[in-house]
Protein backbone atom coordinates (compact mmCIF):
# COMPACT_ATOMS: atom_id res chain seq x y z
CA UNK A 1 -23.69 18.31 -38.06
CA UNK A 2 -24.47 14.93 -39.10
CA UNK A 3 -21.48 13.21 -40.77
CA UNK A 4 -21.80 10.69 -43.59
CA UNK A 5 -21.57 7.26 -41.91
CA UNK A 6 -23.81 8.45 -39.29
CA UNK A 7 -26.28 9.07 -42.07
CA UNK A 8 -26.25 5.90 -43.97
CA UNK A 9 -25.79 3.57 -40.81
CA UNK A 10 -29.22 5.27 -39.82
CA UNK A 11 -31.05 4.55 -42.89
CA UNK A 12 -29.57 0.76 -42.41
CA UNK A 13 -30.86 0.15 -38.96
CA UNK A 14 -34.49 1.46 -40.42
CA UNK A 15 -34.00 -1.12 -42.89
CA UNK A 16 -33.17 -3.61 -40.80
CA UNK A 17 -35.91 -3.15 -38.06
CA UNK A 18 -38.63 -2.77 -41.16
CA UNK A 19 -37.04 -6.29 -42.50
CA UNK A 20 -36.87 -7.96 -38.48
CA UNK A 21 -40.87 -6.71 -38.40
CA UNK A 22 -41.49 -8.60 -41.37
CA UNK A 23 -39.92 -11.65 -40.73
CA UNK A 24 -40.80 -12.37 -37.05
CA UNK A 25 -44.34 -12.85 -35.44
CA UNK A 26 -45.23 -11.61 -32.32
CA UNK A 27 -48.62 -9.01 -31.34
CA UNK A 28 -49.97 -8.04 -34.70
CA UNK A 29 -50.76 -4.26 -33.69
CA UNK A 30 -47.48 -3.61 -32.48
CA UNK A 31 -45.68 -5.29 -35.28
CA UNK A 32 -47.95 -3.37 -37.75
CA UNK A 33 -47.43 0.18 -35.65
CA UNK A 34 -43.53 -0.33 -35.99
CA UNK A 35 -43.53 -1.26 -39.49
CA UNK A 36 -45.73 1.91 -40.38
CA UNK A 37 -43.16 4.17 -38.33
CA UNK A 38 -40.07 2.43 -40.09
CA UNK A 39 -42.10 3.09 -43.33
CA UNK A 40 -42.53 6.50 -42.48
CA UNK A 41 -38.63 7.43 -41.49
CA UNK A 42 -37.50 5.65 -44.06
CA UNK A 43 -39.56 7.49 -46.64
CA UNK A 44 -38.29 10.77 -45.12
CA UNK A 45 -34.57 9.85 -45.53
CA UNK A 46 -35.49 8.62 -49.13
CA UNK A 47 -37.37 12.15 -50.13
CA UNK A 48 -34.58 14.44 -48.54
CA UNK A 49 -31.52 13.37 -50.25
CA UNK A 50 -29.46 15.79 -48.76
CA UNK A 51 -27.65 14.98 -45.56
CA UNK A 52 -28.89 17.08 -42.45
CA UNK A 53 -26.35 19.65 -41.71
CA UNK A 54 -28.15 20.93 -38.46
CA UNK A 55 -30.35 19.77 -35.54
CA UNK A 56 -33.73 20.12 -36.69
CA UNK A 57 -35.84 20.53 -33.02
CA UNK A 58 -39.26 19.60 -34.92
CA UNK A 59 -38.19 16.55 -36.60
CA UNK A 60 -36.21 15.37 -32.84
CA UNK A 61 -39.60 16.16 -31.26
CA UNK A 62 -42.03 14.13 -33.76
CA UNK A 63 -39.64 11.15 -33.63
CA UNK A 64 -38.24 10.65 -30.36
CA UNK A 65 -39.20 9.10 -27.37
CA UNK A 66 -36.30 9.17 -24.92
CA UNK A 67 -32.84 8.38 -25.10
CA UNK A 68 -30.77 5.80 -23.05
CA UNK A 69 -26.97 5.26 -22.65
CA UNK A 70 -26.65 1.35 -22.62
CA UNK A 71 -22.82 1.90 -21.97
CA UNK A 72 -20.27 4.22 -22.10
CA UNK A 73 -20.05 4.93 -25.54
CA UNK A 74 -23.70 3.30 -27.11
CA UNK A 75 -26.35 5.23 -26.98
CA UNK A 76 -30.15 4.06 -27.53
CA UNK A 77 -32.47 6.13 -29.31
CA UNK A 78 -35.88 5.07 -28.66
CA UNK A 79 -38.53 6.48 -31.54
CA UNK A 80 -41.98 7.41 -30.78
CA UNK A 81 -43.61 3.96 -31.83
CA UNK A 82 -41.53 1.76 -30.64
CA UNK A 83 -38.22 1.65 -33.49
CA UNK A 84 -34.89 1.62 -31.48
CA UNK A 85 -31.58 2.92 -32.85
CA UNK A 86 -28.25 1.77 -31.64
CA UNK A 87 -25.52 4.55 -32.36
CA UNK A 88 -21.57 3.96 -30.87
CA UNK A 89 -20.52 7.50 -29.92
């Protein structure tokens, strides 16, 4: 079950990485590829406005990548075009 704060602190990381691509320069393509896959998360948060209440396998399969533990409690969830999300466990 997905709790609350989990929820909303997701939606502001999308934010923020859609708002970092914007701002900074770097390779064009990849820039543009991570802003359309922020774009698209984003929009699926924003047209479900119910909170998840289960693990959904398809949506974990069409968004992620791999996962990494940066330390003991941070993990790194690394989405299929190149958006990262930080989460404190």
């Amino acid at each position: 079950m997905v709790d609350h704060y989990f929820y909303q602190n997701q939606q502001r990381q999308i934010r923020d990485e859609i708002n970092r691509l914007q701002t900074t320069g770097g390779n064009a393509s990849v820039t543009k590829q991570h802003l359309r896959a922020a774009r698209k998360l984003l929009k699926f948060f924003k047209e479900d406005k119910t909170m998840m209440t289960k693990f959904s396998k398809r949506l974990f399969k069409e968004s992620v990548k791999s996962i990494t533990i940066d330390k003991q409690h941070v993990i790194t969830f690394h989405l299929k075009r190149g958006l990262n999300l930080r989460e404190q466990v």
